[in-house]
PDB file of N, CA and C in Angstrom:
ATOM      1  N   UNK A   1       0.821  -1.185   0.000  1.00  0.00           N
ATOM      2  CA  UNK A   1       0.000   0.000   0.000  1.00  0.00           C
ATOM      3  C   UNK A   1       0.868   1.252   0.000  1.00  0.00           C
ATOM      4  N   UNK A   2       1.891   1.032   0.931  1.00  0.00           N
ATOM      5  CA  UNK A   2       2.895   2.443   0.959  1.00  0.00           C
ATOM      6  C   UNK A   2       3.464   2.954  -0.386  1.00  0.00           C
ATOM      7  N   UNK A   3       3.845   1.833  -0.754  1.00  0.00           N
ATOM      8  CA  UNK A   3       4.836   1.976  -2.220  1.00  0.00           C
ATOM      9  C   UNK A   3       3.484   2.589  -3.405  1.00  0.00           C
ATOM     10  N   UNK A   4       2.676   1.658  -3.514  1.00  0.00           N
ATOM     11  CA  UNK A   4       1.259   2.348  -4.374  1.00  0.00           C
ATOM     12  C   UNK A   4       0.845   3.940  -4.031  1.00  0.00           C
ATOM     13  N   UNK A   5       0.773   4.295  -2.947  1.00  0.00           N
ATOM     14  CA  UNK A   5       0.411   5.551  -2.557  1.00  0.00           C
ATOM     15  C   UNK A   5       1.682   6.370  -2.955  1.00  0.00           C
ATOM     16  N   UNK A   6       2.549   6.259  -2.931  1.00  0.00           N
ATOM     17  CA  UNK A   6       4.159   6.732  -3.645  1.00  0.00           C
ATOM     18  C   UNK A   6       3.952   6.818  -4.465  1.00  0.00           C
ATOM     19  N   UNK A   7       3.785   5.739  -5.635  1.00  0.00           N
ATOM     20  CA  UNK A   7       3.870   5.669  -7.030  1.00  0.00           C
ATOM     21  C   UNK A   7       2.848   7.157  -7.339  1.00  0.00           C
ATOM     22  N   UNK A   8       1.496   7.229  -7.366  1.00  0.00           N
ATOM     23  CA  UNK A   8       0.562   8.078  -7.360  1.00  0.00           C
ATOM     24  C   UNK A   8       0.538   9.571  -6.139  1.00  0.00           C
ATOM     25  N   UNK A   9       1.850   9.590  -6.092  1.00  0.00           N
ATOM     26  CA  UNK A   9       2.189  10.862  -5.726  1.00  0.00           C
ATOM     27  C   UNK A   9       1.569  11.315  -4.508  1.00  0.00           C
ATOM     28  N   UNK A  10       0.437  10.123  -4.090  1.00  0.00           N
ATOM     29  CA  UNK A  10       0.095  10.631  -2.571  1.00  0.00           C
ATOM     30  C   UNK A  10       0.530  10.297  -0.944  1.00  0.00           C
ATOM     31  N   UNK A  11       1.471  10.858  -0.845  1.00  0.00           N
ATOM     32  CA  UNK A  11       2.648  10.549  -0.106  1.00  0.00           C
ATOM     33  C   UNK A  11       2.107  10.972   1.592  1.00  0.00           C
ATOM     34  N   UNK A  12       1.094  11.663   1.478  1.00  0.00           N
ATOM     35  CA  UNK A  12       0.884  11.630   2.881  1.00  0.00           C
ATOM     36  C   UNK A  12      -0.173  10.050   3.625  1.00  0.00           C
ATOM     37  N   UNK A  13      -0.750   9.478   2.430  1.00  0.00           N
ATOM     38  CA  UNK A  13      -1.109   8.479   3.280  1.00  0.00           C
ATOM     39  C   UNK A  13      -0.181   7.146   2.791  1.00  0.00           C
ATOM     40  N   UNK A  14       0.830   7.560   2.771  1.00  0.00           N
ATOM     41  CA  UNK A  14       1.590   5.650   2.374  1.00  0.00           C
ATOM     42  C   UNK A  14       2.092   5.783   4.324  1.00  0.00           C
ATOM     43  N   UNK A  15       2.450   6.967   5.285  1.00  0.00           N
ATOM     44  CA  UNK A  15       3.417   6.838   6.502  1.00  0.00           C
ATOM     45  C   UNK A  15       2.148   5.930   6.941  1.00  0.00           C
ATOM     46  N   UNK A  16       1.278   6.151   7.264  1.00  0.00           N
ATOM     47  CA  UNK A  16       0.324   5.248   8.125  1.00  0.00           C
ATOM     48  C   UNK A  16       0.702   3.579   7.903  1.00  0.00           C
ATOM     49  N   UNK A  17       0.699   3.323   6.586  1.00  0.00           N
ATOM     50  CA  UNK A  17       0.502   2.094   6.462  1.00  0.00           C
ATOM     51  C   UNK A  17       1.783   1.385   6.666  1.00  0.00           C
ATOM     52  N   UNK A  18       2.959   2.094   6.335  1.00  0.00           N
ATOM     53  CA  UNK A  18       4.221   1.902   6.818  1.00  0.00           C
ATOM     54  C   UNK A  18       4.417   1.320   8.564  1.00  0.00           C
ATOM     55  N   UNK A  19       3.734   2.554   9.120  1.00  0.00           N
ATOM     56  CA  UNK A  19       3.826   2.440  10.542  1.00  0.00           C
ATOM     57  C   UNK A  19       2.994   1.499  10.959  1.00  0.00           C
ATOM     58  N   UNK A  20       2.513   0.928  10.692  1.00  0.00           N
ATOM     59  CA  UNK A  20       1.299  -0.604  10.303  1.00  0.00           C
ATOM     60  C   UNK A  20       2.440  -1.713  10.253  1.00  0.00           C
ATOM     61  N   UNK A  21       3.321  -1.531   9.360  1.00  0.00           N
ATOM     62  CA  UNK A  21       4.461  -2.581   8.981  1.00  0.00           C
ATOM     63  C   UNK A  21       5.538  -2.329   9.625  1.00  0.00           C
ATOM     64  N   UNK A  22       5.768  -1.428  10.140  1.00  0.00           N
ATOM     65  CA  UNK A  22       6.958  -1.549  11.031  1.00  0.00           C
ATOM     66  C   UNK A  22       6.467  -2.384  12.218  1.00  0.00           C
ATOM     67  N   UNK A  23       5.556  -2.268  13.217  1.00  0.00           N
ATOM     68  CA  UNK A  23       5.290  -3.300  14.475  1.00  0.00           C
ATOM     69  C   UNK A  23       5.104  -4.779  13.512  1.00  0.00           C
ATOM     70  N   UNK A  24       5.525  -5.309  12.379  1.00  0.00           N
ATOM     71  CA  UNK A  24       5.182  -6.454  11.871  1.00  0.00           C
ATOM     72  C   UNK A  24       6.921  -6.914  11.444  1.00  0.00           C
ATOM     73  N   UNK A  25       7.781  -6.130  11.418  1.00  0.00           N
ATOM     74  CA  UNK A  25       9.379  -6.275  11.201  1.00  0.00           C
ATOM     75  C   UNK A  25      10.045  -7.316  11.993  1.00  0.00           C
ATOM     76  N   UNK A  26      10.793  -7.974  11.867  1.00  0.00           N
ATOM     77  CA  UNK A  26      11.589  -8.984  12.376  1.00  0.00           C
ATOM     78  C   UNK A  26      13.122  -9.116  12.590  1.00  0.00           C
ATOM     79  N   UNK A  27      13.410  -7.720  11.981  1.00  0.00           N
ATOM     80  CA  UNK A  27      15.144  -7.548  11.746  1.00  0.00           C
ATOM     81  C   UNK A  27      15.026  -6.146  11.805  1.00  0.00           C
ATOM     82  N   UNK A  28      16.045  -5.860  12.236  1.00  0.00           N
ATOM     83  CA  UNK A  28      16.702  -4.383  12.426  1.00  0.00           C
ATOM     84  C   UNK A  28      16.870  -3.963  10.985  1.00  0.00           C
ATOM     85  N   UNK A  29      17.635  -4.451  10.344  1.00  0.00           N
ATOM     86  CA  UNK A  29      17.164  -3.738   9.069  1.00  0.00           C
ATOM     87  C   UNK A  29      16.134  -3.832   8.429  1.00  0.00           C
ATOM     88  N   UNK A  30      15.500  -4.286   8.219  1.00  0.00           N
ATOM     89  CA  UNK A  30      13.938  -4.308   7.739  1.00  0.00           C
ATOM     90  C   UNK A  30      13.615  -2.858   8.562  1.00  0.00           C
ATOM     91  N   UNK A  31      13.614  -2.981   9.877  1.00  0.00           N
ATOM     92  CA  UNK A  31      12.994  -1.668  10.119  1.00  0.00           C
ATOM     93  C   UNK A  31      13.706  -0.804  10.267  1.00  0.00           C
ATOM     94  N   UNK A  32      14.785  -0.086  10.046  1.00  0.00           N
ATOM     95  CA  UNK A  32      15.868   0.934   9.367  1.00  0.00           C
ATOM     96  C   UNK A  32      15.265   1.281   7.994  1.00  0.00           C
ATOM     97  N   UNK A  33      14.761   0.078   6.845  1.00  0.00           N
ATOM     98  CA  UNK A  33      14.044   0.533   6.020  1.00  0.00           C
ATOM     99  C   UNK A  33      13.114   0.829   5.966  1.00  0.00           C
ATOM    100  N   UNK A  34      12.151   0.543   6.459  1.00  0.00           N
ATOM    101  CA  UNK A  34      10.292   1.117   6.888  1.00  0.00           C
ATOM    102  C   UNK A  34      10.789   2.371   7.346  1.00  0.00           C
ATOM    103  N   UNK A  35      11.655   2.674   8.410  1.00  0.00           N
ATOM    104  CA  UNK A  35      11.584   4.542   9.419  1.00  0.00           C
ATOM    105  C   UNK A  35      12.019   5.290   7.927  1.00  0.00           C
ATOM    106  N   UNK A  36      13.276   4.789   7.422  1.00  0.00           N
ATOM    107  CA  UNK A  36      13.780   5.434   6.132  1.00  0.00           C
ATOM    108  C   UNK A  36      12.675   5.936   5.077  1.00  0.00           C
ATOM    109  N   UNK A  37      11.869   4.694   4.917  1.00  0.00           N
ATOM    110  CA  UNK A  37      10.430   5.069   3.574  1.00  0.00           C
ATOM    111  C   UNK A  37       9.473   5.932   4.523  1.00  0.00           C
ATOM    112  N   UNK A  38       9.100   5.770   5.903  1.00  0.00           N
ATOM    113  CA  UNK A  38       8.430   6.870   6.496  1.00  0.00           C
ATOM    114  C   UNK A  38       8.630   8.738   6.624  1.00  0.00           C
ATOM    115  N   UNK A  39      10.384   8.309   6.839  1.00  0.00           N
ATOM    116  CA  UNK A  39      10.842   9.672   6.774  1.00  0.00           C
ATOM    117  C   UNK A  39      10.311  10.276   5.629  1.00  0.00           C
ATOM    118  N   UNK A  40      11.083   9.606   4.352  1.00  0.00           N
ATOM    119  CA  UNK A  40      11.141  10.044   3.043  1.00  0.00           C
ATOM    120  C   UNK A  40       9.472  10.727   2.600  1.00  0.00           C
ATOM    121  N   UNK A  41       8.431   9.905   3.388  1.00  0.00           N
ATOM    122  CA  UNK A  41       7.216  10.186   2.491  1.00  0.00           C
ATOM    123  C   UNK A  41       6.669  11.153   3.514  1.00  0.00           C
ATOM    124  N   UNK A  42       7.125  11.304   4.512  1.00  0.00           N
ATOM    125  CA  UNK A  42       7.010  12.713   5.343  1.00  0.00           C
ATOM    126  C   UNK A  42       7.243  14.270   4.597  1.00  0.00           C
ATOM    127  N   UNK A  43       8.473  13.799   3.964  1.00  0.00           N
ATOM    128  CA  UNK A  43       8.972  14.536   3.371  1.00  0.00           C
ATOM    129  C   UNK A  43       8.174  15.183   1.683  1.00  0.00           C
ATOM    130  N   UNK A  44       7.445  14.221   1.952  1.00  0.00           N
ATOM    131  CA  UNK A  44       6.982  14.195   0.237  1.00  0.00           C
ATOM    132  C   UNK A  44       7.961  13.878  -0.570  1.00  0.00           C
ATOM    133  N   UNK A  45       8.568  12.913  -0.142  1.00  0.00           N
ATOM    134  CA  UNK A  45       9.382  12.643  -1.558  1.00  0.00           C
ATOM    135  C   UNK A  45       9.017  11.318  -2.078  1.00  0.00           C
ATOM    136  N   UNK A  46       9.153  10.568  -3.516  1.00  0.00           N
ATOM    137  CA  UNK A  46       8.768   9.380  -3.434  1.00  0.00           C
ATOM    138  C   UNK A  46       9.634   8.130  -3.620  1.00  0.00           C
ATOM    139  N   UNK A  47       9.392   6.999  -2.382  1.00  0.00           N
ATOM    140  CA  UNK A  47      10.112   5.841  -2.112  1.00  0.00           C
ATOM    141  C   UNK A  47      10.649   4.876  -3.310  1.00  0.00           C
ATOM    142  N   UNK A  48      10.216   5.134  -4.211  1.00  0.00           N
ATOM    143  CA  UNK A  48      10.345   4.220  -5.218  1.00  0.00           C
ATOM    144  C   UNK A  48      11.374   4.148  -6.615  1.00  0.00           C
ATOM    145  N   UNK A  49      12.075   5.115  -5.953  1.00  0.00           N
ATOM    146  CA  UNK A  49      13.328   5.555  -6.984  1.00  0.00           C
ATOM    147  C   UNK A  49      14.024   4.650  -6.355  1.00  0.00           C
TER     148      UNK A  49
END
């Protein structure tokens, strides 16, 4: 859902669903990457480059 809401430029609702998937992470990096795609779409920028 995060990455879809990216693609279509609507970047304020992909953090929710992110933050949905981060309490579902199992490795430290996995969730280094979820805070990273949260930041980013905070930012309005999009995750998928």
């Amino acid at each position: 859902m995060t990455r879809g809401y990216s693609i279509n430029g609507e970047y304020g609702k992909g953090p929710e669903f992110a933050g949905k998937a981060l309490l579902l992470v199992s490795n430290e990096k996995t969730r280094q990457a979820v805070q990273a795609m949260i930041v980013a779409l905070k930012a309005g920028k999009d995750i998928n480059l």
